[in-house]
C-alpha atoms as a PDB file:
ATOM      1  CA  UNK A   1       5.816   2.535   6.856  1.00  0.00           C
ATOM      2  CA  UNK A   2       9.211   4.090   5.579  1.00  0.00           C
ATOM      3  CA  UNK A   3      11.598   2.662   3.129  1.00  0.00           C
ATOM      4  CA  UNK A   4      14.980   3.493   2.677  1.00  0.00           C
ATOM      5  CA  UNK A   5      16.120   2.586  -1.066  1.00  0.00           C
ATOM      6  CA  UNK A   6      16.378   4.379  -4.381  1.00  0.00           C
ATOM      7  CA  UNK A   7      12.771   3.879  -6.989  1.00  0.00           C
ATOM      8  CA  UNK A   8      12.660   2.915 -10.358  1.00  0.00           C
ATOM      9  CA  UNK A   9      10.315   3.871 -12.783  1.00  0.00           C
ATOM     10  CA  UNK A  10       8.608   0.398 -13.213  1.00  0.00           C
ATOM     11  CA  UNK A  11       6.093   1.392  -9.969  1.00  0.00           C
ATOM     12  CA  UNK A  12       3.393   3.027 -11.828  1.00  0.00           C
ATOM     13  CA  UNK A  13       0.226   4.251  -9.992  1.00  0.00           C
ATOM     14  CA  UNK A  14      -2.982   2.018 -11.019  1.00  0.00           C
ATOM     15  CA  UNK A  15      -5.527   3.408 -13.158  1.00  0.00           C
ATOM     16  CA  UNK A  16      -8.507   5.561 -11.612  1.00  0.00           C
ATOM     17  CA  UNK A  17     -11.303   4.046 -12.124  1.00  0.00           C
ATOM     18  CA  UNK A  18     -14.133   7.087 -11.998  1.00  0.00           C
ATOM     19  CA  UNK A  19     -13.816  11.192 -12.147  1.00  0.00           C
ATOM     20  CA  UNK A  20     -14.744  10.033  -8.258  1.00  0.00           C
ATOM     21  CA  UNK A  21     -11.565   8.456  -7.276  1.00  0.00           C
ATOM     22  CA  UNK A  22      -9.450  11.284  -9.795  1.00  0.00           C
ATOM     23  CA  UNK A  23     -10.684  13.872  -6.963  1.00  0.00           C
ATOM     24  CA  UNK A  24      -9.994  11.123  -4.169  1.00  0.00           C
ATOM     25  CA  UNK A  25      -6.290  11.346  -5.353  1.00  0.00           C
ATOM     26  CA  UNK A  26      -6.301  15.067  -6.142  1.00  0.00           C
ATOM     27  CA  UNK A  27      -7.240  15.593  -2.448  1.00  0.00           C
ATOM     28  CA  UNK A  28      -4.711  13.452  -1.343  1.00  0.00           C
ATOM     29  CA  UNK A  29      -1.858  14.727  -3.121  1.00  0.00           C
ATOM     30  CA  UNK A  30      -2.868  18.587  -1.960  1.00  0.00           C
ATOM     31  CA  UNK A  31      -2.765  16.598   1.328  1.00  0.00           C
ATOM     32  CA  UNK A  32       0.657  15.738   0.567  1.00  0.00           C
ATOM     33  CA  UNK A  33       1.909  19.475  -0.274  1.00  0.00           C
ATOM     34  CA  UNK A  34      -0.208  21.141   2.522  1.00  0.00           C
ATOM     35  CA  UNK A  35       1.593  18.879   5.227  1.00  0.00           C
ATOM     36  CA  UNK A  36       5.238  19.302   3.797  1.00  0.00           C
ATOM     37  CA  UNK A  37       4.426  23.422   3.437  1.00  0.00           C
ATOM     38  CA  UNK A  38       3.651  22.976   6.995  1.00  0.00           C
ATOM     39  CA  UNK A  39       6.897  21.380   7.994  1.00  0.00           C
ATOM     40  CA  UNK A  40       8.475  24.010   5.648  1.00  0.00           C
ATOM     41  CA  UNK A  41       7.214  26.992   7.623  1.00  0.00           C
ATOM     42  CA  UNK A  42       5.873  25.784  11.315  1.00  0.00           C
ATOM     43  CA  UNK A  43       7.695  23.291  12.119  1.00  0.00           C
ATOM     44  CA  UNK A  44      11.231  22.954  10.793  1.00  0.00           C
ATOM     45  CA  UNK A  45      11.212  26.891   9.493  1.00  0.00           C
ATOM     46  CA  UNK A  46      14.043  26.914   6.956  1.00  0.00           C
ATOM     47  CA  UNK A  47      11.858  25.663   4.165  1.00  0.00           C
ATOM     48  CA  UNK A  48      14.022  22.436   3.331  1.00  0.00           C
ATOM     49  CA  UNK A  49      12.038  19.266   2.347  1.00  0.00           C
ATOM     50  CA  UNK A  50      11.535  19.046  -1.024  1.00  0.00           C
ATOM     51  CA  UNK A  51       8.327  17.978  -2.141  1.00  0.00           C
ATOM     52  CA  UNK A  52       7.839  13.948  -2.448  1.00  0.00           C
ATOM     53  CA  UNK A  53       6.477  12.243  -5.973  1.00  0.00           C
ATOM     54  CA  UNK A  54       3.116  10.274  -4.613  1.00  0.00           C
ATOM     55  CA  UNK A  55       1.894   7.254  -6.774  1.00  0.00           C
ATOM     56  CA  UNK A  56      -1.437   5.169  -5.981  1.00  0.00           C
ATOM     57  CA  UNK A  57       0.520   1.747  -6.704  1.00  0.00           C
ATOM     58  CA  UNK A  58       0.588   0.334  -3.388  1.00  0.00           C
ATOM     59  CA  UNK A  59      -1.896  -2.925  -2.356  1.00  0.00           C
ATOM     60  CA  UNK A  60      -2.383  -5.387   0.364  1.00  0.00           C
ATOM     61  CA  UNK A  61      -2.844  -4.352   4.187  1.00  0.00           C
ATOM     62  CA  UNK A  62      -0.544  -1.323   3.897  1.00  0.00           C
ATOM     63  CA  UNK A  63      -1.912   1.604   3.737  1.00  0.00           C
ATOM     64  CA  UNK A  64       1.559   3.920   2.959  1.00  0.00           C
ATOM     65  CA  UNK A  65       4.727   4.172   2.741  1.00  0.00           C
ATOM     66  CA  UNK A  66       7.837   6.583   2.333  1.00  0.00           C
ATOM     67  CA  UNK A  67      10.257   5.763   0.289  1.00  0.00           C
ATOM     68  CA  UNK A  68      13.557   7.592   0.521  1.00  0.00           C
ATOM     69  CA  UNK A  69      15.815   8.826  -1.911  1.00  0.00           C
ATOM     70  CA  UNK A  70      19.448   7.085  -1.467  1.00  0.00           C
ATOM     71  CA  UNK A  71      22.010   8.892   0.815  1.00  0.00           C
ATOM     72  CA  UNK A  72      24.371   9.737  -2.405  1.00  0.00           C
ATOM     73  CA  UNK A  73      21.673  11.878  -3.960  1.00  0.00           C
ATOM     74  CA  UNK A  74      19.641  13.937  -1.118  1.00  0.00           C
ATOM     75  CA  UNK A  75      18.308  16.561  -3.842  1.00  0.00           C
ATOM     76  CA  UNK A  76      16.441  13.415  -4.972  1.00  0.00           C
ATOM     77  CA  UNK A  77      12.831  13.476  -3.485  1.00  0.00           C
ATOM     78  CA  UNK A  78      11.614  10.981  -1.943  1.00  0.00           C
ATOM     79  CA  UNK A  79       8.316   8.779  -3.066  1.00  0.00           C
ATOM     80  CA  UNK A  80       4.868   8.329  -1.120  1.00  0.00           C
ATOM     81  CA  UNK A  81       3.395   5.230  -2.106  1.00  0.00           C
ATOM     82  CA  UNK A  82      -0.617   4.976  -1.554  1.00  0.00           C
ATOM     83  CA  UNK A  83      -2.698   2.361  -1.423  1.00  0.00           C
ATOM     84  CA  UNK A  84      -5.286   3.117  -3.600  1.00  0.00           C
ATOM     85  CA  UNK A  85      -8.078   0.713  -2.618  1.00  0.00           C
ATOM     86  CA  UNK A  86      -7.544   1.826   1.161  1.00  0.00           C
ATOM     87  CA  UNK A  87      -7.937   5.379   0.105  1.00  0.00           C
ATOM     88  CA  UNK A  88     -11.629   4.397  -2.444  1.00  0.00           C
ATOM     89  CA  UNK A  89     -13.064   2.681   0.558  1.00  0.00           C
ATOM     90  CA  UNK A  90     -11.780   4.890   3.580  1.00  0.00           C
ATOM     91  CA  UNK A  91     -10.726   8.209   2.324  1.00  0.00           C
ATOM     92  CA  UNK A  92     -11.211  10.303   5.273  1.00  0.00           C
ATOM     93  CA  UNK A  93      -8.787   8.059   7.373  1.00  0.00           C
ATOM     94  CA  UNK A  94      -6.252   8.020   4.722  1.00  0.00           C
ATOM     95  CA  UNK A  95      -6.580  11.737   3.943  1.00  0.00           C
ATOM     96  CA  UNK A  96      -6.596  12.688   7.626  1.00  0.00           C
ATOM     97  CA  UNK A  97      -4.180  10.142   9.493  1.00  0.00           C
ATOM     98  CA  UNK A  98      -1.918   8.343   6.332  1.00  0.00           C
ATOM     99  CA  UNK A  99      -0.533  10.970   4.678  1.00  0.00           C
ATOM    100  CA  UNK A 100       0.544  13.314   7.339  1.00  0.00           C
ATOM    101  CA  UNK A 101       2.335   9.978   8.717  1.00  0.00           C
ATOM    102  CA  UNK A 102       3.993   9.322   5.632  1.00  0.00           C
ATOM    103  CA  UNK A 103       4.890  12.741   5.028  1.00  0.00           C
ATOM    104  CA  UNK A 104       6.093  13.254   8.733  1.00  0.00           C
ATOM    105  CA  UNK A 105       8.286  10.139   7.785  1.00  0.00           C
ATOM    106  CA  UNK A 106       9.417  12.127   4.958  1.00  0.00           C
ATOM    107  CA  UNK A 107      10.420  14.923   7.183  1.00  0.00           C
ATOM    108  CA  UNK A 108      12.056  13.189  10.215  1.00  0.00           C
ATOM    109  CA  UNK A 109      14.566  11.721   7.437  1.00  0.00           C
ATOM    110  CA  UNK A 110      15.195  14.940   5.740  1.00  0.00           C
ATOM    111  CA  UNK A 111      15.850  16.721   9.725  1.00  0.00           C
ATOM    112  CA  UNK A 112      17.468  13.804  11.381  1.00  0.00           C
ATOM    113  CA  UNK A 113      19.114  11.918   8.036  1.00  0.00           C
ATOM    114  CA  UNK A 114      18.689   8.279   8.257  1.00  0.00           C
ATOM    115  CA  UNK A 115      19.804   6.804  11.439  1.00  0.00           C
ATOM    116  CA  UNK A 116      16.960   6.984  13.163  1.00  0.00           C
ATOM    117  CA  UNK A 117      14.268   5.013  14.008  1.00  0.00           C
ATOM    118  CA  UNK A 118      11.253   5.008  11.609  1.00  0.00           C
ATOM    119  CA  UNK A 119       8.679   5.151  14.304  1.00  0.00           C
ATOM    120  CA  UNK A 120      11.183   6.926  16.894  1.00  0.00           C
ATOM    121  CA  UNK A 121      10.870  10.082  19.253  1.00  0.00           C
ATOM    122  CA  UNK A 122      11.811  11.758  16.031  1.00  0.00           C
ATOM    123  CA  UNK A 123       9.065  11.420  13.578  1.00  0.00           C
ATOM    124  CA  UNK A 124       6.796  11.441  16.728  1.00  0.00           C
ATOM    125  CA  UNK A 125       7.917  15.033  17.636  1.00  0.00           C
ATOM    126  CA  UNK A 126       7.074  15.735  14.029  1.00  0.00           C
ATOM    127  CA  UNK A 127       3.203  13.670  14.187  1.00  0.00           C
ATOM    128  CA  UNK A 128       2.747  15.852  17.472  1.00  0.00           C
ATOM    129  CA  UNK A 129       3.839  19.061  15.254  1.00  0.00           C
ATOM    130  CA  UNK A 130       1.062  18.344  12.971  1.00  0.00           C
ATOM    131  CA  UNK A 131      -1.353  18.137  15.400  1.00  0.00           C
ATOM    132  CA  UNK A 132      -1.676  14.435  14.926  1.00  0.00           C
ATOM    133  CA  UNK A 133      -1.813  11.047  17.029  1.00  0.00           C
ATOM    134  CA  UNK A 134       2.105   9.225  16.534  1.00  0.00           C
ATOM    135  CA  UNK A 135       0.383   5.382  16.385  1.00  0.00           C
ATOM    136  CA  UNK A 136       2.412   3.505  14.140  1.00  0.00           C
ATOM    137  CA  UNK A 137      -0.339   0.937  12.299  1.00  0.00           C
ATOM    138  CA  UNK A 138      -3.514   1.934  10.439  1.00  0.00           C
ATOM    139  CA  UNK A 139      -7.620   0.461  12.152  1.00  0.00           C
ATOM    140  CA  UNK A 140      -8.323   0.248   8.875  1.00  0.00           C
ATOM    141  CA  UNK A 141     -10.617  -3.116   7.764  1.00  0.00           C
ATOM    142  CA  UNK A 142      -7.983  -4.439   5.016  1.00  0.00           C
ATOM    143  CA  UNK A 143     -10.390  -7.939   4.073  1.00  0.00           C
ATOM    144  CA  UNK A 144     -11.365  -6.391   0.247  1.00  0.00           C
ATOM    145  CA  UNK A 145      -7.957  -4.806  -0.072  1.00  0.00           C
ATOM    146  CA  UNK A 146      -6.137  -8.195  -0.759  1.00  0.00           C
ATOM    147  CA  UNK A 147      -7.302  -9.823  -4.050  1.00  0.00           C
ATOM    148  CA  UNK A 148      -7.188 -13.378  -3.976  1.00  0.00           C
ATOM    149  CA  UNK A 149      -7.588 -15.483  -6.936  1.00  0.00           C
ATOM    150  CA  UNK A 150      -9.573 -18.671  -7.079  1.00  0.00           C
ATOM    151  CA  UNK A 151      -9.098 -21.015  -9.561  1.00  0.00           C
ATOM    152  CA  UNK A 152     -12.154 -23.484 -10.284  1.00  0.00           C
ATOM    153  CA  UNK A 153     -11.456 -27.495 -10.199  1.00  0.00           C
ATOM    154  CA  UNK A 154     -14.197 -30.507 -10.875  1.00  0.00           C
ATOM    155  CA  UNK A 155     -14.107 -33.898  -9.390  1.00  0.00           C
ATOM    156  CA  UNK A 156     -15.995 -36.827 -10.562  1.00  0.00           C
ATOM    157  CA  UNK A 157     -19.171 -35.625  -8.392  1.00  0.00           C
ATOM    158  CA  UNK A 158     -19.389 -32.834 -10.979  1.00  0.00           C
ATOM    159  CA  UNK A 159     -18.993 -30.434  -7.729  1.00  0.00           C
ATOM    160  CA  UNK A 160     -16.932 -27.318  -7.955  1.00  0.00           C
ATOM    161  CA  UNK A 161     -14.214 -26.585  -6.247  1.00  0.00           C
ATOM    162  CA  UNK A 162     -11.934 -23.243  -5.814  1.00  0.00           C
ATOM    163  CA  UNK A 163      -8.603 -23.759  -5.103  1.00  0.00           C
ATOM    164  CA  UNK A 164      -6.138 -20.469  -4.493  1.00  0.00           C
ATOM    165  CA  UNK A 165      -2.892 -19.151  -6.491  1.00  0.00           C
ATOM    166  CA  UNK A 166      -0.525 -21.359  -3.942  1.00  0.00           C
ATOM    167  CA  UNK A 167      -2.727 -24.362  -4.782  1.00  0.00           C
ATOM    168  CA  UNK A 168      -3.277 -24.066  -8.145  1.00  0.00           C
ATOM    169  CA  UNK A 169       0.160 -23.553  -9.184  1.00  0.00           C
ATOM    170  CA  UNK A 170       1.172 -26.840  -7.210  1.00  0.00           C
ATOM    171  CA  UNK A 171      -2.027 -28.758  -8.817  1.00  0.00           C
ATOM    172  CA  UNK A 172      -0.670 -27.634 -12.091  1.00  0.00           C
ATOM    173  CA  UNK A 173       2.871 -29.160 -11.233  1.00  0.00           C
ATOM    174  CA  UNK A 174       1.478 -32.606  -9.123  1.00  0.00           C
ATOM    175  CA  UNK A 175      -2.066 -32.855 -10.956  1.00  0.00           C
ATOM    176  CA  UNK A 176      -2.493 -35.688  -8.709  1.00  0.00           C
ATOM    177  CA  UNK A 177      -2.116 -33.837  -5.374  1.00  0.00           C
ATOM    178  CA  UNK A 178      -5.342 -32.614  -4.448  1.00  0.00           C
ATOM    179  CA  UNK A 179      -8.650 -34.755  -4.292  1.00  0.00           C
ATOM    180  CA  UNK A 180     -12.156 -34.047  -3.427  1.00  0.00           C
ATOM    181  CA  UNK A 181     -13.338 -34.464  -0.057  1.00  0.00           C
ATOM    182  CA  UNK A 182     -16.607 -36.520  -1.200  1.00  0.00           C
ATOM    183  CA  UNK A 183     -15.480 -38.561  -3.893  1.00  0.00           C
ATOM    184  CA  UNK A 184     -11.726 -38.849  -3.237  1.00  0.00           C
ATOM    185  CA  UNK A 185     -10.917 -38.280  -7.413  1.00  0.00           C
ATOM    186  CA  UNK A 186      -8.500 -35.788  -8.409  1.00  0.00           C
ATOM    187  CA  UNK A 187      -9.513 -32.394  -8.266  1.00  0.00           C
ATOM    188  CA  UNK A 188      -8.638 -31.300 -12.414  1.00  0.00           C
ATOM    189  CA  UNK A 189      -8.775 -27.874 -13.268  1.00  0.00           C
ATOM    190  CA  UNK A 190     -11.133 -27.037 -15.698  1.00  0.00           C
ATOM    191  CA  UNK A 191      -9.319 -24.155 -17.798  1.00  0.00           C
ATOM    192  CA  UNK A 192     -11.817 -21.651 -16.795  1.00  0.00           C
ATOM    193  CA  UNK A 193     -10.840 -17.616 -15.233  1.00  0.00           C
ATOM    194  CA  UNK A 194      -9.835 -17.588 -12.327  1.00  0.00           C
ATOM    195  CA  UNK A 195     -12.729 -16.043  -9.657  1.00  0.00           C
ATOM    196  CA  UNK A 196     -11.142 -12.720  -8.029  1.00  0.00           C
ATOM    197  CA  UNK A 197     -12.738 -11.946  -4.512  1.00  0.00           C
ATOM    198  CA  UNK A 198     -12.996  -8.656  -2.692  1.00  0.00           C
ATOM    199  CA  UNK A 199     -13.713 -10.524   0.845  1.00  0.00           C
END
């Protein structure tokens, strides 16, 4: 995925959680300056692209993106965002197939500026420099990347119930709004944490 807006300094890459995923991110980031050396010296030859800045902040289904530096300020690198639960649970595919795309993204806009297309003949001239398969989307099983937070409701059958962020923020406006399937009461939140699954 490729982005074409200036970056802040609010996106901050998430904590690692083990010396484990440390060398997980190491790796990718020596991913990150072995693929733009490449384009440096093989493939575009004048030694041009500046290296990107790579934070581990992204979530959700995608598993990268390039971020470009606005038009006024080329010198500026541009960003590689990571998803850093895609890269825990699948690192070879991230290592292997990701970053080369996001850094071939990287390229394209650097050799072709930015009016072309992000998936376009292009960046797949550059994919096919680097030895590498131009397929746009990720196979990657994204189910325990999204985070979804349950909140827990009781009825007057004393049952349970989960209700989701969307849910729970309308139960908490209309308390009335949703009742339990057995008893027909109103589901009432009972103040407790909310339940975080990794489906």
């Amino acid at each position: 995925m490729t982005q074409a807006r200036g970056y802040g300094s609010r996106m901050k890459s998430q904590p690692c959680r083990n010396a484990a995923e440390y060398e997980l991110r190491r790796r990718a980031k020596a991913a990150v300056v072995s693929w733009i050396e490449h384009a440096n010296t093989a493939v575009l030859r004048d030694g041009a692209v500046p290296m990107p800045a790579v934070r581990f902040d992204l979530q959700g289904r995608t598993a990268g993106m390039a971020i470009h530096a606005p038009r006024h300020t080329r010198e500026m690198p541009a960003l590689l965002r990571v998803n850093a639960d895609l890269l825990w649970r699948y690192p070879d595919e991230m290592i292997d197939e990701t970053i080369p795309h996001e850094v071939a993204h990287v390229v394209t806009r650097w050799a072709w500026g930015q009016r072309v297309a992000p998936h376009g003949r292009e960046w797949k001239s550059i994919m096919r420099a680097f030895g590498k398969e131009p397929t746009r989307c990720h196979s990657m099983s994204t189910t325990s990347a999204r985070r979804t937070p349950r909140y827990p409701y009781r009825c007057a059958c004393e049952k349970t119930v989960y209700l989701g962020a969307v849910r729970h923020r309308r139960a908490l406006k209309e308390p009335r709004r949703y009742r339990c399937t057995r008893c027909h009461e109103t589901l009432l939140y009972t103040g407790g944490e909310a339940v975080v699954d990794h489906a």
